[in-house]
Protein backbone atom coordinates (compact mmCIF):
# COMPACT_ATOMS: atom_id res chain seq x y z
CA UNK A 1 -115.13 108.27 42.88
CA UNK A 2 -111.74 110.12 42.03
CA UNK A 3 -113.42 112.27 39.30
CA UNK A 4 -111.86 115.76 41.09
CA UNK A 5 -108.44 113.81 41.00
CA UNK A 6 -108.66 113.15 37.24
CA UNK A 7 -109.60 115.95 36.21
CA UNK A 8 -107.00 117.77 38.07
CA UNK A 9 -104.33 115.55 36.47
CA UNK A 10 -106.00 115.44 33.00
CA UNK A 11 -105.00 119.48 33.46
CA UNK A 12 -101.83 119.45 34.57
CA UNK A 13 -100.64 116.85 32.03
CA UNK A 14 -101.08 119.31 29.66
CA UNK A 15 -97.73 120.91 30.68
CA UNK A 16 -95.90 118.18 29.53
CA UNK A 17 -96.86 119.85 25.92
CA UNK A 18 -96.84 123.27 26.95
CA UNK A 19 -93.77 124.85 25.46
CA UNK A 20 -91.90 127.32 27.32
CA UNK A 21 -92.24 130.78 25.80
CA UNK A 22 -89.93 132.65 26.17
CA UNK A 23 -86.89 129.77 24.48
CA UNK A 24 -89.86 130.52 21.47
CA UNK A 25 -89.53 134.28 21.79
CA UNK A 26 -85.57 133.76 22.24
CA UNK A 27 -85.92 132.17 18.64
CA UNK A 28 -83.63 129.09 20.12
CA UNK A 29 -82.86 126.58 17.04
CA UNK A 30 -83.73 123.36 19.09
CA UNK A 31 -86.26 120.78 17.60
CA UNK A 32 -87.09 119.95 21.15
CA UNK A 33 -87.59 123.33 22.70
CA UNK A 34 -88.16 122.73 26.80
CA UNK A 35 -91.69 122.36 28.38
CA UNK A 36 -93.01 123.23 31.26
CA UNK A 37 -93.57 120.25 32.50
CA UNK A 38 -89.34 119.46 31.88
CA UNK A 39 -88.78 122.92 33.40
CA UNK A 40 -90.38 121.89 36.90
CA UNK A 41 -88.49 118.36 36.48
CA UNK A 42 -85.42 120.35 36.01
CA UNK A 43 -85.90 122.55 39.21
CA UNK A 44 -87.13 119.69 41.30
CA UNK A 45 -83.54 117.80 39.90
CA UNK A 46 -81.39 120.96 41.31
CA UNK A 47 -83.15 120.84 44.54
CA UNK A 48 -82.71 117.11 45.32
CA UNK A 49 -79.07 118.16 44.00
CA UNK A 50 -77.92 120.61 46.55
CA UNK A 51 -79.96 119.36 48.96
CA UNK A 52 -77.26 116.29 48.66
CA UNK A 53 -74.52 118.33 48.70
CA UNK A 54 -75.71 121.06 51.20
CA UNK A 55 -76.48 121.52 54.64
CA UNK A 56 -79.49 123.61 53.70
CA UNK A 57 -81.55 123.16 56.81
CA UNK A 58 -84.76 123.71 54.63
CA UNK A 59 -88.48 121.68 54.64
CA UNK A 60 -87.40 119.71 51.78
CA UNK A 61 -90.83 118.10 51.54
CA UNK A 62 -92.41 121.50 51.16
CA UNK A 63 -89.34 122.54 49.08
CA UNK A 64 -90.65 119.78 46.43
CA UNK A 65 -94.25 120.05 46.56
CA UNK A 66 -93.60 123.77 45.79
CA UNK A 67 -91.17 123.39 43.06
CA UNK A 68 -93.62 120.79 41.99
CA UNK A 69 -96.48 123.10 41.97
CA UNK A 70 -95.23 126.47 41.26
CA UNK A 71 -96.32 126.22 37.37
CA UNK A 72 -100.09 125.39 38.12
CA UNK A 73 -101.08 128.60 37.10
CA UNK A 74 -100.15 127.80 33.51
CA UNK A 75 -102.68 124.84 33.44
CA UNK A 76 -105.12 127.82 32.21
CA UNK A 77 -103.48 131.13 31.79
CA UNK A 78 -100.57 131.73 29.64
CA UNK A 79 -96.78 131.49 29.91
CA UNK A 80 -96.31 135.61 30.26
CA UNK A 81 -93.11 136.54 30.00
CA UNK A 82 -90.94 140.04 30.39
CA UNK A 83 -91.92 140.51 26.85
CA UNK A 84 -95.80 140.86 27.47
CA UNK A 85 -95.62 144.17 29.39
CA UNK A 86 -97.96 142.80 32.45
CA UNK A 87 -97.09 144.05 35.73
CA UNK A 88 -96.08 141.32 38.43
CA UNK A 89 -98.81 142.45 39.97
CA UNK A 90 -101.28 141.24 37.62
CA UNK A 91 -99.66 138.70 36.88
CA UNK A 92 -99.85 137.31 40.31
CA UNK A 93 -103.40 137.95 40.35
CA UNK A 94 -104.49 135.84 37.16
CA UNK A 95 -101.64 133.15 38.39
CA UNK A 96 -103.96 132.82 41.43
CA UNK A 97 -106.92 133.19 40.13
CA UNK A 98 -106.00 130.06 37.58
CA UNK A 99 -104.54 127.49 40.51
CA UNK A 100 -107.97 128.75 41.96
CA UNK A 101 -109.53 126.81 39.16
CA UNK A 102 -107.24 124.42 38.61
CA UNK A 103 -107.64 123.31 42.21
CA UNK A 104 -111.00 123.07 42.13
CA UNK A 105 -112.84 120.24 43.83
CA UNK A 106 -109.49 119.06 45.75
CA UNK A 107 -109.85 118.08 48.85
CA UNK A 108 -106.26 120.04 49.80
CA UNK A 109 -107.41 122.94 47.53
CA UNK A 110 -106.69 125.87 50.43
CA UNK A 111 -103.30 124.24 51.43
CA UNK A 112 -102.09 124.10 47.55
CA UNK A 113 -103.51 128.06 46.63
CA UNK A 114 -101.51 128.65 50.57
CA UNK A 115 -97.80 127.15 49.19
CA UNK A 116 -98.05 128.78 46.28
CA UNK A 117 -99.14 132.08 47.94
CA UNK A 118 -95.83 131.37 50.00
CA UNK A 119 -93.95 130.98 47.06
CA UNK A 120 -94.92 134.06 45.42
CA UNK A 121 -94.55 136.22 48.39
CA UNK A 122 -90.34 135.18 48.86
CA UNK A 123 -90.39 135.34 52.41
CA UNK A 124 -89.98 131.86 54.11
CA UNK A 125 -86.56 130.03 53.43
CA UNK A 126 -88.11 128.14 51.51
CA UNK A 127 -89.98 130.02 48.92
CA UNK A 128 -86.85 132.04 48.67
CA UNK A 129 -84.58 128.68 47.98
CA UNK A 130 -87.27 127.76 45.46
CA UNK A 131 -87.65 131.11 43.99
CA UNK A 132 -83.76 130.91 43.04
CA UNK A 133 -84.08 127.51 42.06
CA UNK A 134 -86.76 128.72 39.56
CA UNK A 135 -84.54 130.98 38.11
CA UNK A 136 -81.19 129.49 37.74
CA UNK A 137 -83.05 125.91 35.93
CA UNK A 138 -83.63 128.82 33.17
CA UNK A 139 -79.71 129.92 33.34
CA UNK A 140 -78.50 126.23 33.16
CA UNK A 141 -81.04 125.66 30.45
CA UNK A 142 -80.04 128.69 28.49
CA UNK A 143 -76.15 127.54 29.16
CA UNK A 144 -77.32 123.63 27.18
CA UNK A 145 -79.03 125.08 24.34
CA UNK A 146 -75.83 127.59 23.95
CA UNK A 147 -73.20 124.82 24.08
CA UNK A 148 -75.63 123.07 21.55
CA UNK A 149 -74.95 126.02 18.78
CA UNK A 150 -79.09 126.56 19.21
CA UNK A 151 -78.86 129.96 20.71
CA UNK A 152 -78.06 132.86 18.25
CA UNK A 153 -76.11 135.39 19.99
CA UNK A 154 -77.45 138.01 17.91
CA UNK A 155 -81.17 137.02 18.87
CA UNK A 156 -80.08 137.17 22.54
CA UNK A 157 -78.40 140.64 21.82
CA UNK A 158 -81.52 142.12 20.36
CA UNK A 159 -83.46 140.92 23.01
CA UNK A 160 -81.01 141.91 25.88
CA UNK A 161 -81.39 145.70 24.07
CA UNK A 162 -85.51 145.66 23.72
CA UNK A 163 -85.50 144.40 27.26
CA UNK A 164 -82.63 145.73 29.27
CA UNK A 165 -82.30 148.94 27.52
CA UNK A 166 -79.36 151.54 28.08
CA UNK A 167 -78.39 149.29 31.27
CA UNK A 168 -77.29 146.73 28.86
CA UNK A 169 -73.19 146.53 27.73
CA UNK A 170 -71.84 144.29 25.36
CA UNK A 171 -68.82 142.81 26.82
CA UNK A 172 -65.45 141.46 25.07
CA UNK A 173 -66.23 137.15 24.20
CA UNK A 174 -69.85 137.58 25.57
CA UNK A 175 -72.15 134.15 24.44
CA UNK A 176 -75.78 133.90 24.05
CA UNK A 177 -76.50 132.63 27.81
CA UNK A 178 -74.05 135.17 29.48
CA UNK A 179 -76.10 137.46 28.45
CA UNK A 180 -79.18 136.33 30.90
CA UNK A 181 -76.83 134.83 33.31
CA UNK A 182 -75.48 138.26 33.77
CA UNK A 183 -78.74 139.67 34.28
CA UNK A 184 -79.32 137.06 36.81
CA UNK A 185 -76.32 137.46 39.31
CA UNK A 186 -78.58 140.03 40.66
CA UNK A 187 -80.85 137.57 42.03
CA UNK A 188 -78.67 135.40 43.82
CA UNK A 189 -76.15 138.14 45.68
CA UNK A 190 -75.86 137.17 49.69
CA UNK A 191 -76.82 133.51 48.42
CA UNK A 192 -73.51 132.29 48.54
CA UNK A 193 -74.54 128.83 47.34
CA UNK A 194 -76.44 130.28 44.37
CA UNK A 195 -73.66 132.95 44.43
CA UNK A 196 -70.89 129.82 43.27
CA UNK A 197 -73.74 128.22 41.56
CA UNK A 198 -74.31 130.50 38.79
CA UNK A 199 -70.68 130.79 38.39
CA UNK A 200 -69.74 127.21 37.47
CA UNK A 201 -73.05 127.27 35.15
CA UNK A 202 -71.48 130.17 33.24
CA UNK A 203 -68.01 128.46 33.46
CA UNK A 204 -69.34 125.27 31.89
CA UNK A 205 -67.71 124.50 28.07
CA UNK A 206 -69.12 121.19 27.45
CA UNK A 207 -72.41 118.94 28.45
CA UNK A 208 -69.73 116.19 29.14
């Protein structure tokens, strides 16, 4: 019987509905807003991207099947985001308690809860490619829904100041995503792929 195999896809299916929360918290205009399902197709898109146009000398197959997995968690907890106040600490404990449970009754239960220990921890190549991967899907994102007129710089402002504080400046012909794309930079310095990555994605001026 594959009872432990549908169930486990009867749960993640659900993120195919799961909106993403912070575009919600951003107040973006869309009538689509991203899931998280879309956000993991989106990361898993990049990766088979520069992986094309790259000599990354990286497991791809375990860069996928992490990219694929790294949203399990939210099969049963929520979508926290900097907004919440949680500590990555915690938050890293209920994320792994949830795959826990979400992973329950698979065979290849250890090896899942083991990638995306490995992915959380930013150490291996790997994890590290897929933890920037993670990260600039949300810039590029934030970059469509800008060109699309349904990101309010004013919301992104406000937010920038509740979240960023006195280290945030408002700079001369700033847009909604430059604002976290900014931010970001700082996540990607001695990456020099990610480095001219995030660049271009801020340099973009039409989905053509």
């Amino acid at each position: 019987m594959n009872n432990n195999l549908i169930k486990f896809y009867l749960l993640t299916n659900k993120l195919k509905g799961k909106i993403r929360t912070g575009w919600q918290e951003l107040g973006i205009s869309s009538n689509r807003l991203e899931s998280v399902a879309e956000h993991v197709y989106g990361c898993l898109m990049l990766a088979i991207a520069l992986d094309s146009e790259y000599k990354l000398e990286l497991d791809m197959y375990k860069v996928l099947k992490m990219l694929s997995l790294h949203e399990l968690e939210e099969t049963i907890m929520k979508d926290y985001t900097v907004r919440d106040n949680i500590s990555r600490e915690e938050k890293l404990k209920k994320g792994r308690e949830s795959v826990i449970k979400a992973t329950d009754g698979l065979i290849k239960r250890n090896e899942i809860i083991e990638l995306l220990d490995e992915f959380n921890a930013h150490l291996t190549k790997e994890s590290i490619f897929c933890y920037h991967i993670d990260k600039i899907e949300w810039d590029l994102q934030a970059k469509i829904y800008d060109l699309n007129g349904e990101f309010d710089l004013e919301n992104a402002i406000k937010d920038a100041k509740a979240y960023q504080g006195e280290n945030f400046k408002i700079r001369d012909r700033i847009t909604a995503s430059d604002i976290g794309i900014e931010y970001d930079k700082r996540y990607y310095l001695g990456d020099k792929i990610f480095e001219d990555l995030i660049k271009d994605i801020q340099n973009i001026q039409n989905l053509q």
